[in-house]
Each structure stands twice: as C-alpha cells, then as structure tokens.
Protein backbone atom coordinates (compact mmCIF):
# COMPACT_ATOMS: atom_id res chain seq x y z
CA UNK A 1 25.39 -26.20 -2.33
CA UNK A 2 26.52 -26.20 -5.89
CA UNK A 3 23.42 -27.37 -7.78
CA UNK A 4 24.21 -29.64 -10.53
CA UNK A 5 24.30 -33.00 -11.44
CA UNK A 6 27.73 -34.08 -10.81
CA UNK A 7 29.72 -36.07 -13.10
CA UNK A 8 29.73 -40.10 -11.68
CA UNK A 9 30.89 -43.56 -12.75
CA UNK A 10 29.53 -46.94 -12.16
CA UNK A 11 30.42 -48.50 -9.17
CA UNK A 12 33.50 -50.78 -9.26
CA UNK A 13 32.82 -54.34 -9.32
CA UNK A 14 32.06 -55.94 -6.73
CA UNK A 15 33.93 -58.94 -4.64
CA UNK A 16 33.50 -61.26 -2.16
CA UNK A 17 35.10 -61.82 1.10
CA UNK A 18 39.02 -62.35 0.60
CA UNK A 19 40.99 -65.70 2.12
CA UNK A 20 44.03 -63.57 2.81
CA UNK A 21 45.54 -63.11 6.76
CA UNK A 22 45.67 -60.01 7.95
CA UNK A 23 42.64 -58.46 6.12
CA UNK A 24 39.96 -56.60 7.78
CA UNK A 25 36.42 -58.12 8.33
CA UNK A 26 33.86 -57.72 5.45
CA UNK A 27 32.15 -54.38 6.50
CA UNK A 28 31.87 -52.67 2.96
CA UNK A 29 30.58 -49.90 0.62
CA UNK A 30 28.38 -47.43 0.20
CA UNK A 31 24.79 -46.41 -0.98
CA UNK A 32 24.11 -46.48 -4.71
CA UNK A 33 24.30 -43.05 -5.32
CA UNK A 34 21.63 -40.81 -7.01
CA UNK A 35 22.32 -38.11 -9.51
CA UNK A 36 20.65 -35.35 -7.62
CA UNK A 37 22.92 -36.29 -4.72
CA UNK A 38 25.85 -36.82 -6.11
CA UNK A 39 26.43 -32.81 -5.51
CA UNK A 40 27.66 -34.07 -2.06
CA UNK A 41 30.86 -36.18 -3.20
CA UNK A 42 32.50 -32.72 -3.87
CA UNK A 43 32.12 -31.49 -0.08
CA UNK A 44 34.22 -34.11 1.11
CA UNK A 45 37.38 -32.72 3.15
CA UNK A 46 40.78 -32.95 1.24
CA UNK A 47 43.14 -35.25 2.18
CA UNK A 48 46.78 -34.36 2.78
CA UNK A 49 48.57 -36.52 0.71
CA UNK A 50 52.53 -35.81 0.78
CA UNK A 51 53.42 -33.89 -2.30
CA UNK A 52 56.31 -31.93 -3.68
CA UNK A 53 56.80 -28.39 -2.76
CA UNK A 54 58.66 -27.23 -5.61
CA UNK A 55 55.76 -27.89 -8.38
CA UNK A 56 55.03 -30.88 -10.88
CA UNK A 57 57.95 -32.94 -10.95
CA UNK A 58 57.70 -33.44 -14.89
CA UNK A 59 58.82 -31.19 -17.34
CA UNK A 60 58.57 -30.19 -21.54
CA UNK A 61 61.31 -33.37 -22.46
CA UNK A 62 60.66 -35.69 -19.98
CA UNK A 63 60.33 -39.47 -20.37
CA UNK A 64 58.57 -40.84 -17.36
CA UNK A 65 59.04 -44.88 -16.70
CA UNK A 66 57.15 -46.59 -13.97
CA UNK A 67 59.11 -49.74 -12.42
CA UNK A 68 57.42 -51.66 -10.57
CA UNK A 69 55.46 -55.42 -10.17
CA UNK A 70 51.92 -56.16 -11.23
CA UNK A 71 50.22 -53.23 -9.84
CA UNK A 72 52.10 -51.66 -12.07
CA UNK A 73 51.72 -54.05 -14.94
CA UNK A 74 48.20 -53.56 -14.97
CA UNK A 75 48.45 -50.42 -16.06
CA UNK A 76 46.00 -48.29 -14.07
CA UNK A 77 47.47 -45.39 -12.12
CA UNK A 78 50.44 -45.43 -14.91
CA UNK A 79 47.44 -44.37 -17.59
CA UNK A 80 45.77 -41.21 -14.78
CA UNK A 81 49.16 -40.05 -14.15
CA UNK A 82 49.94 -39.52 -18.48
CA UNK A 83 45.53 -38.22 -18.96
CA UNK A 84 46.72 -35.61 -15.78
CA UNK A 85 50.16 -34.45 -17.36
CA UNK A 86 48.20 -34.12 -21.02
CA UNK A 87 45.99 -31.78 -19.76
CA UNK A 88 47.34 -29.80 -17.20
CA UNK A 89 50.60 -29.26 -19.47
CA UNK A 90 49.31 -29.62 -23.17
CA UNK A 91 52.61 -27.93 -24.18
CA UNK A 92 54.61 -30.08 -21.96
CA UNK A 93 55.98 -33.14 -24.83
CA UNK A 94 56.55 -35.78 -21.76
CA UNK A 95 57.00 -39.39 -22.54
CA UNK A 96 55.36 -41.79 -21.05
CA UNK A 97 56.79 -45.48 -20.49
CA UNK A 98 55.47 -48.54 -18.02
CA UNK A 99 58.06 -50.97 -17.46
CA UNK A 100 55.34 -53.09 -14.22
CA UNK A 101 56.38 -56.89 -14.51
CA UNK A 102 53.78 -59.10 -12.58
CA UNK A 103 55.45 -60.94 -9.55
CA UNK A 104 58.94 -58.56 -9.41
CA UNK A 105 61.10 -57.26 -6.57
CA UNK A 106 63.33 -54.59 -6.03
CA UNK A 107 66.22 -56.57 -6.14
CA UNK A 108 65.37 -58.68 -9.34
CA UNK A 109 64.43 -55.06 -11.27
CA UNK A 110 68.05 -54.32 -11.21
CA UNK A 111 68.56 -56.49 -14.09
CA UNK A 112 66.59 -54.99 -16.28
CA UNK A 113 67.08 -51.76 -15.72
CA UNK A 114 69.00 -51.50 -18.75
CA UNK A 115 66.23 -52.46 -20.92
CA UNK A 116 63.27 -51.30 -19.80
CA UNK A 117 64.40 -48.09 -17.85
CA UNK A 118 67.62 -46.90 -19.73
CA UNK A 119 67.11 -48.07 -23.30
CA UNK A 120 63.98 -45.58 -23.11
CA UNK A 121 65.69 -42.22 -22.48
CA UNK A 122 64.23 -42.19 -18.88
CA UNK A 123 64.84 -38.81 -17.07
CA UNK A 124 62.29 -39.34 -14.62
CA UNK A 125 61.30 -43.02 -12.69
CA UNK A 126 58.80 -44.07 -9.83
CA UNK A 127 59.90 -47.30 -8.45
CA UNK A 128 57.02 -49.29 -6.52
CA UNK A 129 57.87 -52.24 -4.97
CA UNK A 130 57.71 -54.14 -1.61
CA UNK A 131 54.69 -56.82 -1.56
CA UNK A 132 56.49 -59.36 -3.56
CA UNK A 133 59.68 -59.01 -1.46
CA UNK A 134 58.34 -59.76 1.21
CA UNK A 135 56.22 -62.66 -0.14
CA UNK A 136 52.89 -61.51 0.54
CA UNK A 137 53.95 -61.20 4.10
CA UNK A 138 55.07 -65.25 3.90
CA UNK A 139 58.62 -63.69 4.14
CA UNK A 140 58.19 -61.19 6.47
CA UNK A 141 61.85 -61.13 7.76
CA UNK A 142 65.35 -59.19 7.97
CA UNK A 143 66.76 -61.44 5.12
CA UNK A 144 63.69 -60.40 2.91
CA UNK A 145 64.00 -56.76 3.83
CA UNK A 146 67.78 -56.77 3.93
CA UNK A 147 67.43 -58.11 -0.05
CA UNK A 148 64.76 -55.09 -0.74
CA UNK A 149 67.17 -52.70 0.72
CA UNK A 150 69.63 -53.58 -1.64
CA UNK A 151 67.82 -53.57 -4.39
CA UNK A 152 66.26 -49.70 -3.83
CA UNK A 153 70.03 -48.68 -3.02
CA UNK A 154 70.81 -50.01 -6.31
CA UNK A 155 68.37 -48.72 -8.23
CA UNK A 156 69.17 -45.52 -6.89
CA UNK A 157 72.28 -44.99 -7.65
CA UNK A 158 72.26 -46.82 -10.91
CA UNK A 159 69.56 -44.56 -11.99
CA UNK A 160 71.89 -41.34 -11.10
CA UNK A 161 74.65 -42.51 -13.02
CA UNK A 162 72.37 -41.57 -16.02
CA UNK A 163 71.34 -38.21 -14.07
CA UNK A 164 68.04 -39.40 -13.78
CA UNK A 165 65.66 -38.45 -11.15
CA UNK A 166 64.23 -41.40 -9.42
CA UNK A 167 61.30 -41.43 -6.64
CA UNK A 168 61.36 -44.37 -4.45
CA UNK A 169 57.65 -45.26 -3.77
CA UNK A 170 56.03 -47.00 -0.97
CA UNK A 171 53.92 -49.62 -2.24
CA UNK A 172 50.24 -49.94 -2.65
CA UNK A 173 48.25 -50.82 0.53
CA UNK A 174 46.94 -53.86 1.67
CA UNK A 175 43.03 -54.97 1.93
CA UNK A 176 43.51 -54.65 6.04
CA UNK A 177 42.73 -52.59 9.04
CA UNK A 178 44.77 -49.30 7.63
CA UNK A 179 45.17 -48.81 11.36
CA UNK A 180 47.38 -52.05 11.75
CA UNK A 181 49.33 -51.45 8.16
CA UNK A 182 50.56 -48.15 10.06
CA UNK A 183 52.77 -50.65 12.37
CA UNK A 184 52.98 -53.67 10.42
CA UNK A 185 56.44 -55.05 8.53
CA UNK A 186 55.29 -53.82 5.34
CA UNK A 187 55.20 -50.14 6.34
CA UNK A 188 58.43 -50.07 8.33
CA UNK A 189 60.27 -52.05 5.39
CA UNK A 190 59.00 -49.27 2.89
CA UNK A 191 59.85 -46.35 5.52
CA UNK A 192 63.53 -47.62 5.51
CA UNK A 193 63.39 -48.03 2.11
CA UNK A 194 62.44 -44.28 1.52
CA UNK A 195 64.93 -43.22 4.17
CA UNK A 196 67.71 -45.11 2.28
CA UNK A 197 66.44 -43.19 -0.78
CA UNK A 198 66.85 -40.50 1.15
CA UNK A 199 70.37 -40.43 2.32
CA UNK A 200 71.21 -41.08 -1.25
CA UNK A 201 69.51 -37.92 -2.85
CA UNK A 202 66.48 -39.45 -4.30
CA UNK A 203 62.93 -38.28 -3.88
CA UNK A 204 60.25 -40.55 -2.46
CA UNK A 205 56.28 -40.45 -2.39
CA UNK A 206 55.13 -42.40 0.53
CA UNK A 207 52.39 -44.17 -2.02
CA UNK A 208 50.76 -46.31 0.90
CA UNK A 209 49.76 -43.76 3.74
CA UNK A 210 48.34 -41.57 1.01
CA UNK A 211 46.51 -44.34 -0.36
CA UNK A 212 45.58 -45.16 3.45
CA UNK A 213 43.59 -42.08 3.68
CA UNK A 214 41.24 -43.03 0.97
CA UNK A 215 41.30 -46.35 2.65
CA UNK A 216 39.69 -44.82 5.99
CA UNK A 217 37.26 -43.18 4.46
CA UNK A 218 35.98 -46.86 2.96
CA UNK A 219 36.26 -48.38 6.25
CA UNK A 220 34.17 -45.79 7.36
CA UNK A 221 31.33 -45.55 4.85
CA UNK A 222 31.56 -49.54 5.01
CA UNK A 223 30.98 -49.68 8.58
CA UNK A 224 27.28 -47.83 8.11
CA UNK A 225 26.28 -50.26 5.03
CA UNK A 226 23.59 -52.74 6.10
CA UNK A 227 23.85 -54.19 2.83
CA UNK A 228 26.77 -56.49 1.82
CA UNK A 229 26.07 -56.73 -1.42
CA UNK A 230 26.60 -53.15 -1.75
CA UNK A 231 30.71 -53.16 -0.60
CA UNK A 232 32.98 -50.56 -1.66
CA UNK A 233 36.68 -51.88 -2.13
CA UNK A 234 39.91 -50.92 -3.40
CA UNK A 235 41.34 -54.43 -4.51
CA UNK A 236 39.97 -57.60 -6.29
CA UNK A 237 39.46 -60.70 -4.43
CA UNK A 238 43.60 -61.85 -3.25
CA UNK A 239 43.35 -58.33 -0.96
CA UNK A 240 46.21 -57.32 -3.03
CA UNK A 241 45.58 -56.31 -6.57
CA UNK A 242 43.99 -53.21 -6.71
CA UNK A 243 40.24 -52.81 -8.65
CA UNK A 244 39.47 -49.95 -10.89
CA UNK A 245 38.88 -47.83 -7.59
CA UNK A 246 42.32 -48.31 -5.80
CA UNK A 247 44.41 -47.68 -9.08
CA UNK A 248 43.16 -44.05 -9.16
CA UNK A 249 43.60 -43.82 -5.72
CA UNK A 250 47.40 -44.96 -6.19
CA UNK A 251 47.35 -42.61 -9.22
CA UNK A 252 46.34 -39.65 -6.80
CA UNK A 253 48.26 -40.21 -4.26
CA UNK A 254 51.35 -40.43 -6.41
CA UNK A 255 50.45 -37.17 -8.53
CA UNK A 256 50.24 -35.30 -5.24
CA UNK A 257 53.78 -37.11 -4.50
CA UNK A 258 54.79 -35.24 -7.86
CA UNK A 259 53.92 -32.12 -7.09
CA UNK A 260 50.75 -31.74 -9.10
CA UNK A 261 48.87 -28.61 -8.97
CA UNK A 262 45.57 -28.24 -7.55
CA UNK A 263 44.88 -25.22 -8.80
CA UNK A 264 43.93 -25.98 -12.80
CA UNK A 265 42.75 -22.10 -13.10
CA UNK A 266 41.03 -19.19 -11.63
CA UNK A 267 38.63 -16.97 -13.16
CA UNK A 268 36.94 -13.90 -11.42
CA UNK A 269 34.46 -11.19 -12.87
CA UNK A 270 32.18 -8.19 -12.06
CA UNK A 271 28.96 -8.49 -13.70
CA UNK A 272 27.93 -5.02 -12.71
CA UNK A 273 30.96 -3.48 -13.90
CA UNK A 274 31.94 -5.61 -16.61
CA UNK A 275 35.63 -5.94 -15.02
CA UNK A 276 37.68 -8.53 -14.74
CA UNK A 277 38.90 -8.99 -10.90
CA UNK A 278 40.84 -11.60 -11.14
CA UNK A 279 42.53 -14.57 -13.40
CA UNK A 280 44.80 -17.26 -12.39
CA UNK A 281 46.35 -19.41 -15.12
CA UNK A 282 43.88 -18.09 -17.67
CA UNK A 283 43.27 -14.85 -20.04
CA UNK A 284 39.52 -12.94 -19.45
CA UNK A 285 38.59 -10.91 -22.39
CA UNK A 286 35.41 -9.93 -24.53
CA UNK A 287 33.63 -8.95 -21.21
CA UNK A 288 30.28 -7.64 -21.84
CA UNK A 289 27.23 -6.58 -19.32
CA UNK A 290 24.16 -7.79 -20.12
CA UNK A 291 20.28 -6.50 -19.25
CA UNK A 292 20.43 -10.15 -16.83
CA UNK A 293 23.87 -11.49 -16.43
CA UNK A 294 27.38 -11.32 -17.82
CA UNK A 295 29.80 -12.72 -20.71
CA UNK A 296 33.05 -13.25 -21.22
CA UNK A 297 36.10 -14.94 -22.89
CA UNK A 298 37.88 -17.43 -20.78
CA UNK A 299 41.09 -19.05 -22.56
CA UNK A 300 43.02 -20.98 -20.34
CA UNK A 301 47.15 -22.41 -20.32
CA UNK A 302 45.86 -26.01 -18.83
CA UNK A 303 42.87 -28.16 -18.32
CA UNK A 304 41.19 -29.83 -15.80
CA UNK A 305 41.15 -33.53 -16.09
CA UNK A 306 38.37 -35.65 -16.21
CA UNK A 307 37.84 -39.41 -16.06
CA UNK A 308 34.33 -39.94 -18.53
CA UNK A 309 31.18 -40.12 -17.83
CA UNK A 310 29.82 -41.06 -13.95
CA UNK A 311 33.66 -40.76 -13.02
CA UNK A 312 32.35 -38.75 -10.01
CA UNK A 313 31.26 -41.83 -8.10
CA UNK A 314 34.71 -42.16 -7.07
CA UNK A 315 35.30 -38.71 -6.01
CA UNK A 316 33.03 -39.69 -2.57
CA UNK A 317 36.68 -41.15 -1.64
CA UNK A 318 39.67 -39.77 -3.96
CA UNK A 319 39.18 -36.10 -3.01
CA UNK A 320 39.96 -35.22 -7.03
CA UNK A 321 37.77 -32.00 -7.43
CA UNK A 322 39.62 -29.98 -4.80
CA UNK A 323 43.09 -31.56 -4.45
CA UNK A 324 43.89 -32.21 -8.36
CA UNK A 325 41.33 -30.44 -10.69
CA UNK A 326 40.20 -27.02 -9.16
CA UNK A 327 38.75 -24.85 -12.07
CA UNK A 328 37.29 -21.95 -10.60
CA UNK A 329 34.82 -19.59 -11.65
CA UNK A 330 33.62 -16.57 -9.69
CA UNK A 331 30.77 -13.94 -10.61
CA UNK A 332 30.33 -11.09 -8.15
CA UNK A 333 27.67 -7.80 -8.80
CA UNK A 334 24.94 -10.01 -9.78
CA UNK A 335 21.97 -9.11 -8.44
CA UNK A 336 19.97 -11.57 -6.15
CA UNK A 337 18.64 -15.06 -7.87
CA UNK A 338 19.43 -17.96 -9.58
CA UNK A 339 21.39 -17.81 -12.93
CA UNK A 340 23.03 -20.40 -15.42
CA UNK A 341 26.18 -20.70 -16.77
CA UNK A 342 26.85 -21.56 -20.36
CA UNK A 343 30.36 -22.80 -21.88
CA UNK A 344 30.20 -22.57 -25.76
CA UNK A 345 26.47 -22.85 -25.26
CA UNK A 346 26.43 -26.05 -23.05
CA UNK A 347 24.67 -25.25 -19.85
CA UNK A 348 26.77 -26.50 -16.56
CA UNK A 349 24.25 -25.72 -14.51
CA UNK A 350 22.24 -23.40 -12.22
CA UNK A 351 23.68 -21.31 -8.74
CA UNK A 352 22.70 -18.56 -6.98
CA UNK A 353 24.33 -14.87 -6.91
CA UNK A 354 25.65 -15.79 -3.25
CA UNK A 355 26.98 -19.10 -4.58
CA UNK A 356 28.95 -17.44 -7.71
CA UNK A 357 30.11 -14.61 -5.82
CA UNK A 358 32.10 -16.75 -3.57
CA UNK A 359 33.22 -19.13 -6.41
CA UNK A 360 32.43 -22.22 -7.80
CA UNK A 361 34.39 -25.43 -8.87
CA UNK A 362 32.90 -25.77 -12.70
CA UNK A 363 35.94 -28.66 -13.83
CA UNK A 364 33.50 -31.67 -13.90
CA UNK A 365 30.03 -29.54 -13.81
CA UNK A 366 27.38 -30.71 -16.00
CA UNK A 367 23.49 -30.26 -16.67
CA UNK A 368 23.32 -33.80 -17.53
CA UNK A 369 25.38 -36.24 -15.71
CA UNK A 370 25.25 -38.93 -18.86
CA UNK A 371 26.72 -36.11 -21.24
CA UNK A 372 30.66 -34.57 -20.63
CA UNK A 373 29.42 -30.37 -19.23
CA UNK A 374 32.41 -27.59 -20.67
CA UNK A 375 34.18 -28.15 -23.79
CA UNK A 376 37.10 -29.30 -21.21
CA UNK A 377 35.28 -31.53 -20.37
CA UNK A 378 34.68 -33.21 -23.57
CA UNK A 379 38.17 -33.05 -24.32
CA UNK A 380 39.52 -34.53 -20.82
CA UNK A 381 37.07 -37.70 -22.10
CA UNK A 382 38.53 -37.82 -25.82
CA UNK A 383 41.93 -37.39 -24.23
CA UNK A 384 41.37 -40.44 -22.14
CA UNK A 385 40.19 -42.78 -24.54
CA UNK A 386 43.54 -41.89 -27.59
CA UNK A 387 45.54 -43.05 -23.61
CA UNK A 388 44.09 -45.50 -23.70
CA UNK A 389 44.29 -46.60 -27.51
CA UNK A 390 48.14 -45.65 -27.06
CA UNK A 391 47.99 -48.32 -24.12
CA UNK A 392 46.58 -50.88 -26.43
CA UNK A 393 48.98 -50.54 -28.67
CA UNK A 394 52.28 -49.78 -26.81
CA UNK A 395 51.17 -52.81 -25.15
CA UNK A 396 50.79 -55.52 -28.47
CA UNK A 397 54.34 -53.36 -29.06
CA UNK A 398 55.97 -54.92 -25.88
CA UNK A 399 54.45 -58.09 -26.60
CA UNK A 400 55.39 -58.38 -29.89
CA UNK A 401 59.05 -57.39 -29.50
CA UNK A 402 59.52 -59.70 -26.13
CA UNK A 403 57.69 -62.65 -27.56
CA UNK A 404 57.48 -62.60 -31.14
CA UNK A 405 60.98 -61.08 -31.98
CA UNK A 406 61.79 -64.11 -34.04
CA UNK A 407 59.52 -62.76 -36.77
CA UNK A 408 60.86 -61.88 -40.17
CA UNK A 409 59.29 -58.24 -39.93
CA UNK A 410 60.13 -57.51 -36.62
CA UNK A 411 62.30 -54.30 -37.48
CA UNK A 412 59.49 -53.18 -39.50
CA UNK A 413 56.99 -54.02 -36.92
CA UNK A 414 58.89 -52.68 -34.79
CA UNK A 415 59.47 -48.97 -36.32
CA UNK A 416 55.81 -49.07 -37.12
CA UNK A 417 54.98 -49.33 -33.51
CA UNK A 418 57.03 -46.39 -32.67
CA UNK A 419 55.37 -44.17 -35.60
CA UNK A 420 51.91 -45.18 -34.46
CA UNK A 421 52.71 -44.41 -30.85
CA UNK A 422 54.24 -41.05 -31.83
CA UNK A 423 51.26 -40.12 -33.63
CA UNK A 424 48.99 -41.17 -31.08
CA UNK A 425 50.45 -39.33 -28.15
CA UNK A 426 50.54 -36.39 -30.44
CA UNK A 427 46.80 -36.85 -31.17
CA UNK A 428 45.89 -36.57 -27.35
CA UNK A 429 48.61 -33.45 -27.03
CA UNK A 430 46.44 -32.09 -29.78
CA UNK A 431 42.75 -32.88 -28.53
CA UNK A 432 44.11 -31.60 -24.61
CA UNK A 433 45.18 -27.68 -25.48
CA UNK A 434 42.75 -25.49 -24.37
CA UNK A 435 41.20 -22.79 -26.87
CA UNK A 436 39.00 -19.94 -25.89
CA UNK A 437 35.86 -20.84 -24.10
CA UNK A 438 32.73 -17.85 -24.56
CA UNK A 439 30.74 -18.23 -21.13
CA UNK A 440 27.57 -16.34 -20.30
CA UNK A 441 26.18 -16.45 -17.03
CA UNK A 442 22.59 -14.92 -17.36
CA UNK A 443 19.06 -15.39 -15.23
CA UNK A 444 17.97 -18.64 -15.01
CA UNK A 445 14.08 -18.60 -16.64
C-alpha cells in the first residue's frame, strides 16, 4: 500500500430522514475517516461509467452550455466539469456557460434556447432533464413522457441547425433503492429519451446509471453503519437535490460520458541506469544517478485535477484517482528500502523499491493531508477557487442583466462583466499550465 496521507475533505453535511415516496430506508454513511487510513479510498475498484470512445468531447474553441433544471442551476457538477477541462487541456481556450433554471422541463427549455444556448456561441450542450417532467413522479404518465419526448426531439434538432453537438443526458438519480430506479418510470422515460437522441444523431451520457454506481456503493457502506448520525448521502433533505457529494458524482459520471481521459500522464525511470523507460503525456530530462536514489525533470502537457484540501473523503465513492486523474510515476533499479519522493522540494511521501517499481498514482499525494503535495497540486486548488470567483461573478452577471436590466448603466455593466469574466478564465488558464517539475526520489533517513 501506497503510504501517504491521502488528500480528504470534510464530510458532506449531514440530513435527516426524507418525506419523499419511493426513497430507500435510512441506512446511511460511513466511518469518520482517519488520515492514516485514508490510503484505502484509492484501492477502491473503478466503476464503468459509459464514456466516449473517441476522446474528450471538448476541443481548443469550444463553448460548452449546460441546459438543464435546478440541479443544474446550482451550479455544482457544471463548476468540476470547467476545473477538469482547465487542467487537463491548459491550452484548450473552451468556454464555459450554465444556462440550469430551477423547476424546468424539456419541453419548456425550448423557448429559451435562443437566449441562453444560441446567443452564447454554443458548439457543445448537455441537456439534463426529466424529474420535473414528470412531476417528481406526481405525473408519472404517457402524457408527461409523451411532452418530454418532444421537447428532447426538439432540442435536438434545433441545436443541429446551428451544427452544434448536443448530448442528451439522463437525469440525476433519485434518493431510492438504485435497484428499483433500474425499472422505475423515470429510467425508462430517460432511456427513450436517449434512444430518440439517438435516431436523430445526437450523443447521450446515461447520467443516472453512472451516478447509480456511486449510489451502491453508499447503500452499501450505509448498511454496515451502526451510527445514524454518521449517514453518507448524495442529496439534501427533498431526496432530490443533490448535496456537495452527489454533484461531483454527476460531474464524474458526465466527464466519463465526455470522453475524459484517465490517463493525466505517465512517467517511468531507471535509477540504476539513469534512463528514461518510459513517458506518456510528459517530457523526462535532467536525469541524474545519485549515491541513494535518482532525479529527474518531469514537464508535463496536462494536469491532474484536484478538488482542495480533504477532497479525498469523497474518493471512498467517486472512483476519481484511477478513472479521471491517473498521474503516474514509476522508479525501477532501486535497490531494496524505503525512499521519498520530492516535487520542487515538497515531499509526497514515502514507498518502497517494490512499490515504485511497479508504479505509483502521485496526482493527489501529500506528506501532509492539510497542505496541497506536488506543485500540481497547488495549482489544481488555485485553479478551483479563480472557478469559482468566475462563478460568483458570471452569476451577479446573469442576475443583473435578467433582473436589473432597467438600470441606466446596464450596457456598461454589462461589457464590464464580460471583461472581468474574460480575464478571470484567463487567470485560471494561466495558473493550470504545467511547467517543469525537478523530482528526486532518494533513501528515506
């Protein structure tokens, strides 16, 4: 086992017992987690989360917009997806826009497509929808679905008139038996949906049974916790608003619907030889033997990403490490023992020969689990935070110009927006390019 103290977040909040049908019985969450033990979130099996086969969907002149209701409004997964696409693909100038409008359908987004899809330039859109038209499940019938049919056919092809490429999404899951949601009206609403989508060229990413996956493993851990206080959920109270928790686990399962790599970069050296063996979306050079270790050069074309401090708490569920953010590093010819590694002088942590030889995961690795470990790392956390200033901002933005458009300034105000947000996403493109890393790996005293 890789020993270091993994990276980990605070638990989510906690909530109690939900008042809506259908939901499963209050079995919930898991142990408070130790730092010492937290090595163990990053042996958890990877999930297999539909994705696309022909690489990340998003490309250098994108303009991503999210449609969707209030899971999208809240402006969660929407924020992962943009910190992801900034540091895998620093170079990659993508725009990112969330046009979520608490209590919306797929049949009442069609009119306003034009302003908060087209009037942005969208090439790319993810359209989420199904809860509210269906009513919470009040209006669970073939009217209801017959109306949310309609709406995702025109979408679709309203969306390819402006050659746009539009990915039909199943919607968020339900606080319920993920069992039963497999067969339930929901499900079988959204599958026809995405078949529709189908038929008509579009791509879809099947948002709920990737989300499901996470879901089981909750039931399970939930199902050996004698303490319920200590509940681990993905949604707030109503069962269907999701909680810090199930928006990156929407976020991940539609990244892996995108394509996105799990492979950030691969780095492999001979510390006897003082060769380079390997390297996968990176550059080795400056390799140098030393009397009790190695050192090296490591400059990379994309970063892992990273969610702050304690983020790892989550990674017990959403299988992040080794689905979305592998950055590998492998040391072979070392002789037996225990050595450290050091990025730009910050120690990561401590492994064995055997352990480096046959590779290690070093994205969210850290000596100190309050403090970010690699330079990356640091940057992945800076990165987040200008996100989520742009978020503040871009949000008083959309407030301003759909409430307060009356105001003498507004132009102004308005072109002022756009020059902050410019500035601000080019901040975070800045802070997320990688520059050359010095590592030494040497015997741990």
């Amino acid at each position: 086992m890789q020993e270091y103290n993994a990276r980990i977040r605070p638990n989510e909040l906690q909530h109690k017992p939900m008042m809506v049908a259908q939901l499963w019985p209050k079995r919930t969450s898991v142990s408070r987690l130790t730092l010492l033990g937290l090595a163990l979130l990053f042996l958890v099996a990877p999930c297999r989360a539909g994705s696309n086969e022909t690489g990340f969907v998003l490309k250098d002149g994108d303009t991503m917009v999210f449609l969707g209701d209030s899971i999208t409004a809240a402006r969660g997964y929407t924020k992962i997806v943009e910190l992801y696409t900034l540091m895998r693909h620093p170079e990659a100038r993508v725009k990112f826009w969330n046009a979520g409008q608490g209590g919306d359908t797929a049949s009442g987004a069609v009119s306003r497509l034009e302003r908060d899809v087209f009037a942005h330039g969208a090439t790319v859109v993810t359209v989420a929808f199904g809860i509210n038209d269906i009513a919470w499940g009040t209006k669970a019938d073939q009217e209801h679905k017959q109306k949310y049919l309609d709406g995702i056919r025109t979408i679709v092809t309203e969306c390819q008139k402006h050659h746009m490429r539009v990915f039909i999404c199943s919607p968020a899951v339900l606080h319920q038996d993920p069992e039963k949601a497999e067969t339930e009206f929901l499900q079988k609403m959204a599958d026809e949906g995405m078949a529709l989508a189908k038929s008509l060229g579009a791509g879809t990413i099947d948002i709920s049974r990737g989300m499901r996956e996470v879901q089981r493993k909750v039931v399970a851990a939930n199902a050996q916790e004698k303490d319920p206080k200590n509940i681990t959920r993905l949604h707030v109270e109503d069962g269907i608003h999701l909680n810090e928790l199930g928006q990156l686990t929407m976020a991940w399962a539609m990244l892996k619907g995108l394509g996105a790599e799990a492979d950030v970069s691969d780095a492999a050296v001979d510390a006897a030889t003082a060769k380079v063996v390997s390297a996968t979306g990176c550059k080795i050079t400056d390799i140098k033997k030393l009397p009790d270790g190695v050192t090296f050069v490591r400059s990379d074309a994309g970063l892992p990403m990273n969610l702050g401090v304690l983020s790892a708490l989550q990674y017990r569920f959403v299988p992040v490490p080794e689905t979305l953010n592998r950055y590998q590093l492998t040391v072979k010819g070392l002789n037996a023992g225990r050595y450290t590694v050091r990025a730009e002088g910050r120690l990561l942590g401590t492994w064995d020969a055997t352990q480096l030889a046959e590779g290690v995961n070093i994205a969210s690795a850290t000596a100190n689990g309050w403090e970010p470990g690699g330079p990356w790392d640091a940057q992945s956390d800076a990165v987040k935070e200008l996100v989520d200033a742009r978020d503040k901002m871009w949000m008083g933005g959309r407030i301003r110009a759909q409430h307060n458009d009356t105001n003498p300034k507004a132009a102004a105000l308005a072109k002022e927006f756009e020059r902050s947000d410019q500035q601000l996403t080019e901040l975070a493109r800045a802070q997320a390019r990688p520059y050359p890393y010095h590592f030494e790996v040497r015997v741990a005293q």
